[in-house]
Protein backbone atom coordinates (compact mmCIF):
# COMPACT_ATOMS: atom_id res chain seq x y z
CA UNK A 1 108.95 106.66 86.00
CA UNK A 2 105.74 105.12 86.28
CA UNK A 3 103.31 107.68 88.04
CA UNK A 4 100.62 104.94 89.42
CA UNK A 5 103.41 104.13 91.59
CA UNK A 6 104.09 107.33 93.59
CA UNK A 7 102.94 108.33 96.83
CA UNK A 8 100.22 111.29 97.08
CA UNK A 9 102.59 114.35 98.06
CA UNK A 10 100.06 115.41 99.97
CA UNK A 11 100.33 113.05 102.43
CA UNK A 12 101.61 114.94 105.69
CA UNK A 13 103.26 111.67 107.01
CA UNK A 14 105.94 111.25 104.55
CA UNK A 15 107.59 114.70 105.81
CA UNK A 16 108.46 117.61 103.83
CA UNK A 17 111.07 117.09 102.12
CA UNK A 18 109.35 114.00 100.20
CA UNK A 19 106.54 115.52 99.76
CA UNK A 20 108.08 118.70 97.70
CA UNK A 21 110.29 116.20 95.87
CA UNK A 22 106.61 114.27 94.90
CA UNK A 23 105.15 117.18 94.09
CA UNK A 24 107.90 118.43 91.83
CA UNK A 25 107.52 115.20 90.38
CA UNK A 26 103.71 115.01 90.03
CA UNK A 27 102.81 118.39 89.58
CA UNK A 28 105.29 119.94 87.84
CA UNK A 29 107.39 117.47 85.95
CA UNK A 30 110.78 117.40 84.43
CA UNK A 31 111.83 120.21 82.88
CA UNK A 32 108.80 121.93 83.44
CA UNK A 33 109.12 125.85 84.94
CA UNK A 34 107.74 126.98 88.86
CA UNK A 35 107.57 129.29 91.03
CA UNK A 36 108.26 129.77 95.13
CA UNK A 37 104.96 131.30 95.34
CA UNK A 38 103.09 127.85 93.78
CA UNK A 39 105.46 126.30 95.97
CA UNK A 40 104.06 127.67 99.15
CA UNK A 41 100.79 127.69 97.69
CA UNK A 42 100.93 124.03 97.78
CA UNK A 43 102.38 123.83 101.30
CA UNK A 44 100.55 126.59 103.17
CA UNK A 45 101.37 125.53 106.56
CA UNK A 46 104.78 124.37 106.44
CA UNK A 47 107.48 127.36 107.27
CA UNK A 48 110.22 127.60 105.02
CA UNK A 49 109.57 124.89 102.36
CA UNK A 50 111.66 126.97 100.39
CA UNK A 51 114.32 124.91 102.10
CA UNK A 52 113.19 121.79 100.89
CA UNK A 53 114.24 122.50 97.10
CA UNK A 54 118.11 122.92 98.48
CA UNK A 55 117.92 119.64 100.60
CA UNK A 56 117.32 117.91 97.36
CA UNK A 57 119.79 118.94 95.29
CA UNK A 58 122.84 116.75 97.59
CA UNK A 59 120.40 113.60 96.56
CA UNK A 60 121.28 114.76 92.83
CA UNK A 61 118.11 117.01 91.98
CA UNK A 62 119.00 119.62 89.60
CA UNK A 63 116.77 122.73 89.66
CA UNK A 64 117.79 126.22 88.08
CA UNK A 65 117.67 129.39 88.84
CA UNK A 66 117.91 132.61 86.88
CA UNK A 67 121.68 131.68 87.92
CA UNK A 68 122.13 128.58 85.83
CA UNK A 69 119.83 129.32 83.17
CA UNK A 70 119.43 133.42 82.27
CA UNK A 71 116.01 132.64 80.48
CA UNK A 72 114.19 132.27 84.13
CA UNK A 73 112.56 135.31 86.23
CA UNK A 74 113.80 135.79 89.54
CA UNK A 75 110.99 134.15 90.77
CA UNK A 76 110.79 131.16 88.45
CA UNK A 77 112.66 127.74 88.84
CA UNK A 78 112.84 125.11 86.62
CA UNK A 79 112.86 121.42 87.26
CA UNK A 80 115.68 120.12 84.88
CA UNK A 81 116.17 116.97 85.99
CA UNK A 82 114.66 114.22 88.86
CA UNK A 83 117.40 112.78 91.36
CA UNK A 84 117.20 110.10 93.76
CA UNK A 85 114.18 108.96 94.78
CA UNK A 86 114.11 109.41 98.02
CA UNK A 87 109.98 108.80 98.94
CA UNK A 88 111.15 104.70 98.46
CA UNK A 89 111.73 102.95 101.58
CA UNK A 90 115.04 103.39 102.42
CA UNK A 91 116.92 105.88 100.10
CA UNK A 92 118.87 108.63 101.39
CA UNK A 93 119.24 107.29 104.73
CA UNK A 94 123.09 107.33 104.58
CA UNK A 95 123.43 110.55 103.56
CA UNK A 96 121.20 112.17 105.59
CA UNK A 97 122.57 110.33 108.91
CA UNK A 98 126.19 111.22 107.21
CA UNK A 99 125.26 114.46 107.11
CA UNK A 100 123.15 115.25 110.45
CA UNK A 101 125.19 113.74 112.71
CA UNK A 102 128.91 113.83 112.15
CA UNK A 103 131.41 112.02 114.54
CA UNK A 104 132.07 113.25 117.81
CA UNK A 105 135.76 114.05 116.79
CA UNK A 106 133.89 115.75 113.38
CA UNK A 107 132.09 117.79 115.54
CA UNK A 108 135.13 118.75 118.19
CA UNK A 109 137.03 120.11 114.53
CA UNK A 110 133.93 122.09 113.29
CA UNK A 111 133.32 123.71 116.68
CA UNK A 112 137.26 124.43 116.84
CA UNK A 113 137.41 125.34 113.57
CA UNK A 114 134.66 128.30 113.84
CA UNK A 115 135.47 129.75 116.86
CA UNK A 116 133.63 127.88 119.07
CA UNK A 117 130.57 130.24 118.73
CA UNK A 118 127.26 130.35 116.08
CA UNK A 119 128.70 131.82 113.13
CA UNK A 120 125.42 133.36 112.19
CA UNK A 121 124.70 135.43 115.35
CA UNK A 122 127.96 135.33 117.07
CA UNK A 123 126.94 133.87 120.56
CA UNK A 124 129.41 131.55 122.58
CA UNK A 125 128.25 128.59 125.29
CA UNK A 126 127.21 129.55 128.22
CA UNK A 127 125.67 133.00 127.43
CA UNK A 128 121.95 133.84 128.15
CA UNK A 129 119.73 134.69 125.14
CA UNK A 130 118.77 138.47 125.63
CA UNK A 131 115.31 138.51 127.53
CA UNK A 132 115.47 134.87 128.78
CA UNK A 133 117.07 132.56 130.71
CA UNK A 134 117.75 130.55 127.90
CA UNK A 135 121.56 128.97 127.73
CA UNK A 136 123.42 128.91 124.33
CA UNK A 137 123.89 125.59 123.39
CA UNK A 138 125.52 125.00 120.31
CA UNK A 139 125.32 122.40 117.39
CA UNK A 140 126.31 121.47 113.89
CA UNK A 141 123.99 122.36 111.31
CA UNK A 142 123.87 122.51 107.40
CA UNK A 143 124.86 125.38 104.70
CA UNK A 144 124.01 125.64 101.26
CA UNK A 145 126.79 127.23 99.27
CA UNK A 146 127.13 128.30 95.87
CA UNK A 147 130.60 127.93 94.42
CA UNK A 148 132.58 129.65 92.10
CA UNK A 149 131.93 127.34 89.59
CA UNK A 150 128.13 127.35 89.61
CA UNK A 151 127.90 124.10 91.67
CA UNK A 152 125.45 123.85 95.22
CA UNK A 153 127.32 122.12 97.88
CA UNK A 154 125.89 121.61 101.30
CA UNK A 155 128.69 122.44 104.35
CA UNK A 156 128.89 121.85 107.78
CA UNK A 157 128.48 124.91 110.44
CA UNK A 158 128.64 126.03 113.85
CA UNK A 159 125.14 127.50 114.94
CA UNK A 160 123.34 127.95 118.23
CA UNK A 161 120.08 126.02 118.31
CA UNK A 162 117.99 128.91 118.14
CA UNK A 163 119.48 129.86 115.01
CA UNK A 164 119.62 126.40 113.68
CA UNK A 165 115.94 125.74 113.98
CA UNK A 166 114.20 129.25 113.49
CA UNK A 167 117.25 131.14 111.60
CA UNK A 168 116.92 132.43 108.07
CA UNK A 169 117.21 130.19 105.43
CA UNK A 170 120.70 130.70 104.35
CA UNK A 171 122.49 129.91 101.18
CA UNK A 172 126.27 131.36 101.10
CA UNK A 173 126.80 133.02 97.72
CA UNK A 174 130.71 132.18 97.42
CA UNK A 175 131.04 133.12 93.67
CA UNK A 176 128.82 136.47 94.49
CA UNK A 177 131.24 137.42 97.59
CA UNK A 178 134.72 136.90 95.15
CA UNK A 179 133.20 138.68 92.60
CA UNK A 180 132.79 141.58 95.11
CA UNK A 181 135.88 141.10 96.08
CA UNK A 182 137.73 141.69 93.11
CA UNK A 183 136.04 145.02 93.03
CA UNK A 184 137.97 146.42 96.23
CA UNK A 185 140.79 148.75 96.02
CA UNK A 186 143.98 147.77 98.01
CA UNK A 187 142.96 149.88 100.94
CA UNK A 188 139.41 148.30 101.69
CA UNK A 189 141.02 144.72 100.64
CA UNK A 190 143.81 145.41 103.19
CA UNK A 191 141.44 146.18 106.02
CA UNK A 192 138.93 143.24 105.50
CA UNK A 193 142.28 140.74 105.52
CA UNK A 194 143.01 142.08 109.15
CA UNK A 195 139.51 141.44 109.83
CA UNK A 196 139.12 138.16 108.57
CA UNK A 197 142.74 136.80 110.14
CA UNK A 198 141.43 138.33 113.72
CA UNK A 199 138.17 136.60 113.30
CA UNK A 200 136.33 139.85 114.79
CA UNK A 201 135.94 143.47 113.59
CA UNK A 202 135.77 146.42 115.91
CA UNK A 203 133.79 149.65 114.81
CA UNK A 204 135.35 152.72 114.57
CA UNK A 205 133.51 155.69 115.86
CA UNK A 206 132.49 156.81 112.67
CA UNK A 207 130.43 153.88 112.04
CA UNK A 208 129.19 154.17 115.68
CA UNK A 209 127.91 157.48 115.24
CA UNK A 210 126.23 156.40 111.88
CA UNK A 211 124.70 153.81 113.24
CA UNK A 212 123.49 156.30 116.46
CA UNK A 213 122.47 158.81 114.01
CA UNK A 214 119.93 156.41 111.88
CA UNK A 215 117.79 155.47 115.21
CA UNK A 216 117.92 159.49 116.39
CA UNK A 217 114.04 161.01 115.74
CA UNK A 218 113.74 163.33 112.92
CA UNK A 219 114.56 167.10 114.79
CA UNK A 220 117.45 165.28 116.35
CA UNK A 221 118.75 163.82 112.76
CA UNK A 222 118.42 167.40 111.71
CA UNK A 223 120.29 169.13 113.91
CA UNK A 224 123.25 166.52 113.93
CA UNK A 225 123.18 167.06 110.39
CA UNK A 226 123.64 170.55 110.65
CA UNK A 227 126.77 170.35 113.26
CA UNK A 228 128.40 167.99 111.02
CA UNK A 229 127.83 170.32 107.59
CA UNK A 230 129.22 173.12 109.44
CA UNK A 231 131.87 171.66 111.01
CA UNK A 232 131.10 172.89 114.44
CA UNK A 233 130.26 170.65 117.81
């Protein structure tokens, strides 16, 4: 790759996502170890550039975690090996359009498909946000998942616009979820099935009162503590 020919990655017009991808390039260089926190060093005032190092890795990017490669801190990544290069005029476009805006009769099947409701917070259309008068609208959005068999993939999602644009930055851990799973008894496997074929889990009052119990001020904690050791009301 010849260096004189790349764009400064600190130039704020070529958008985020170019930029890391120059900088990874630049700065730290093929299979060459970072961190997150050089990464936001270098991009102080852009929120969740973490996100940038997934959106590369559907343009063929490989970077490692502690995952991939056991050698790595938590904290570190390494840069294994460069993917498309997506700062040149033109490349990427038809993936990205691919991906950010699916067909309309795409999106009827993905909002079908999930419920019709954001699958991250559980609001429907035409709800109010609590404390506004802001309507639900939802839309299609983007979620990194790690399989089973070590791969990133990038899936499409119901979310409401609020969580879409100032969510968390979500990766679904597939491979860390079956692995879980396989730890269940028949019991606790049996009762997530019933939730996960109703879509929707009700509380029991047990949890209820757990939940009450952990926002009750210290005396109060104490004494409910005390009826429930000694078995009286």
């Amino acid at each position: 790759m010849n260096m004189m020919a790349l764009p400064s990655w600190e130039d704020a017009s070529l958008g985020s996502k170019k930029r890391v991808a120059l900088w990874l390039v630049s700065v730290v260089g093929e299979g060459n170890l970072f961190t997150y926190a050089k990464l936001r060093d270098a991009f102080p005032d852009t929120a969740q550039i973490d996100r940038r190092l997934r959106d590369l890795r559907p343009d063929g990017w490989r970077i490692d975690t502690a995952r991939e490669d056991p050698s790595l801190g938590m904290s570190e990544r390494r840069l294994v090996s460069v993917g498309d290069l997506i700062w040149e005029e033109g490349a990427g476009q038809t993936k990205v359009q691919d991906k950010d805006k699916p067909s309309s009769t795409r999106r009827r099947e993905i909002l079908s498909r999930d419920g019709n409701m954001c699958r991250s917070c559980g609001i429907t259309p035409g709800q109010e946000y609590a404390s506004s008068f802001e309507t639900v609208q939802l839309d299609i959005a983007r979620r990194s998942v790690l399989r089973p068999d070590g791969t990133t993939a990038v899936e499409l999602i119901t979310e409401c616009r609020r969580c879409r644009v100032g969510g968390p930055d979500l990766e679904a851990d597939v491979a860390g979820m079956l692995a879980a799973l396989a730890r269940l008894g028949t019991i606790e496997r049996n009762m997530l099935l019933s939730w996960v074929k109703a879509d929707q889990r009700d509380f029991g009052t047990v949890e209820l009162l757990w939940a009450e119990y952990r926002t009750l001020p210290q005396e109060s904690r104490s004494r409910f503590r005390e009826a429930l050791e000694s078995g009286r009301q």
